[in-house]
Protein backbone atom coordinates (compact mmCIF):
# COMPACT_ATOMS: atom_id res chain seq x y z
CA UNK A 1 -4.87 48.78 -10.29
CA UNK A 2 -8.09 47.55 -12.03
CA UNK A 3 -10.68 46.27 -10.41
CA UNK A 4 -12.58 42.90 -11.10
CA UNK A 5 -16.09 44.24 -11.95
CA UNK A 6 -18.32 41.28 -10.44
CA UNK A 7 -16.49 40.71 -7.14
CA UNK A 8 -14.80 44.20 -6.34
CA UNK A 9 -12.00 42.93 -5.65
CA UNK A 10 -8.67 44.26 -6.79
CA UNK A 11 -6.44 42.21 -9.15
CA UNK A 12 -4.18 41.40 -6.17
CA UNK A 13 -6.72 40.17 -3.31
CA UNK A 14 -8.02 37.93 -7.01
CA UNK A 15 -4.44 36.59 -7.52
CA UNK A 16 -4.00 35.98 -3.95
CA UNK A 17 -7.64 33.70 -4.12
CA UNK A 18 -6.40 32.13 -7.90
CA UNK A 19 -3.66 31.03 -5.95
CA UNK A 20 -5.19 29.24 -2.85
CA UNK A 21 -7.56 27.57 -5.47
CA UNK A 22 -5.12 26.42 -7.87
CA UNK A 23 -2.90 25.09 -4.37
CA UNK A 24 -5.97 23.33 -2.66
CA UNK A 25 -6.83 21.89 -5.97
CA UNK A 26 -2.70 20.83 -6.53
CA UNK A 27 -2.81 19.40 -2.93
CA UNK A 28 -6.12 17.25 -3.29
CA UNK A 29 -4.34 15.88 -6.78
CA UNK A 30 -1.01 14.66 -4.89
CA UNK A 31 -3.51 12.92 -2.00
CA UNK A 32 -5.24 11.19 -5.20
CA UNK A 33 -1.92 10.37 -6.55
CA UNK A 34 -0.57 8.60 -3.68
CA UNK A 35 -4.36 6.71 -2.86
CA UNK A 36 -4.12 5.97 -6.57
CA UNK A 37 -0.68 4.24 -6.57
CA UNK A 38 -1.71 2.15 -3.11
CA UNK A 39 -5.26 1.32 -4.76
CA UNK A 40 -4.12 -0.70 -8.24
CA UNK A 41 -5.02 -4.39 -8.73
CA UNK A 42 -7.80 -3.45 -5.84
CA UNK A 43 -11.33 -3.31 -6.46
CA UNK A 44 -10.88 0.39 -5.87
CA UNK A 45 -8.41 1.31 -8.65
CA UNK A 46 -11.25 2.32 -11.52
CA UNK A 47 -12.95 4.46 -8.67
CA UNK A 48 -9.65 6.29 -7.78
CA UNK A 49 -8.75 6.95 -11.03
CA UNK A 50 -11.74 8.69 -11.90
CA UNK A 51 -11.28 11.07 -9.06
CA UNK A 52 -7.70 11.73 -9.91
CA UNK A 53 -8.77 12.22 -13.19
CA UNK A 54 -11.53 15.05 -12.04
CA UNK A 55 -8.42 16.70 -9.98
CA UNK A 56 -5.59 16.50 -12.60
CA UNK A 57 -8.63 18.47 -14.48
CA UNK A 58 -9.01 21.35 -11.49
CA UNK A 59 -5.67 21.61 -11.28
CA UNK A 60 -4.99 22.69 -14.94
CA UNK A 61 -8.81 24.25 -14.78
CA UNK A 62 -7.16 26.76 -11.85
CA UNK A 63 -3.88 26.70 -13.71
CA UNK A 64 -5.64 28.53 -16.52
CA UNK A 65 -7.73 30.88 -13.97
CA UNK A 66 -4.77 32.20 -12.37
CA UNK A 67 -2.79 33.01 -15.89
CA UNK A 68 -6.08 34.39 -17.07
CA UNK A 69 -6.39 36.53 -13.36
CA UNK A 70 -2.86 37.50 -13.76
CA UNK A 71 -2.66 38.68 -17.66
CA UNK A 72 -2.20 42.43 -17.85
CA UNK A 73 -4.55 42.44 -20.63
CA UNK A 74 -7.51 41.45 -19.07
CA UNK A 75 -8.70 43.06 -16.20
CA UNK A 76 -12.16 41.18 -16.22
CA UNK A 77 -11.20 37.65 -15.67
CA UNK A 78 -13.99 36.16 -13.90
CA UNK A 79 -14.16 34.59 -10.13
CA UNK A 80 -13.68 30.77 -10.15
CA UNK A 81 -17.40 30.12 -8.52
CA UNK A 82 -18.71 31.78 -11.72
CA UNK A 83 -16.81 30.11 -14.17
CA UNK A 84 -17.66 26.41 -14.81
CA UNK A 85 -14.60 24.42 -14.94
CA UNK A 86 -15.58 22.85 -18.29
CA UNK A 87 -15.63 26.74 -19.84
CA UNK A 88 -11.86 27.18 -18.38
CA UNK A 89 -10.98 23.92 -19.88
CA UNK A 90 -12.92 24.59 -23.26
CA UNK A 91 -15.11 22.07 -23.24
C-alpha cells in the first residue's frame, strides 16, 4: 500500500479522514439547507445563502479530495489542511 509522503499515513487511514471531511462538510450543508429554507423573505436570507453557498463549495471541494485520495494512480494526493479549497475547486 503506498504511503502519502507528507502525512505518513497509509492510503487507507487518508480515505478513512477524506471521508469524515467530505461527511462533516455534507452534514453542515443539509443544517444550511434547512436554516436556508426557514430564513427566506427574512432579513437573514442573503446572509444564509452565502454560507450555504461556502458549504455546497466544501462539499464538492472534499468530493474531489476523496476521488483524488482514492485514485489508484496517484499515491500523493495531498492532506485537506494543505490544500486550499479554491486549488481543489480550480479556482
Amino acid at each position: 500500500m503506498a504511503t502519502l509522503t507528507k502525512t505518513g499515513l497509509d492510503s487507507a487511514d487518508e480515505h478513512q479522514r477524506a471521508v469524515r471531511r467530505l461527511e462533516d462538510a455534507m452534514n453542515r450543508q443539509a443544517r444550511l439547507t434547512d436554516d436556508y429554507q426557514r430564513s427566506v423573505g427574512t432579513p437573514r436570507e442573503m446572509d444564509v445563502y452565502l454560507r450555504l453557498r461556502e458549504a455546497r463549495r466544501r462539499v464538492s471541494a472534499f468530493d474531489k479530495w476523496l476521488r483524488w485520495v482514492d485514485d489508484e494512480d496517484n499515491a500523493n494526493a495531498p492532506p485537506a489542511e494543505e490544500v486550499p479549497l479554491d486549488g481543489v475547486l480550480g479556482h
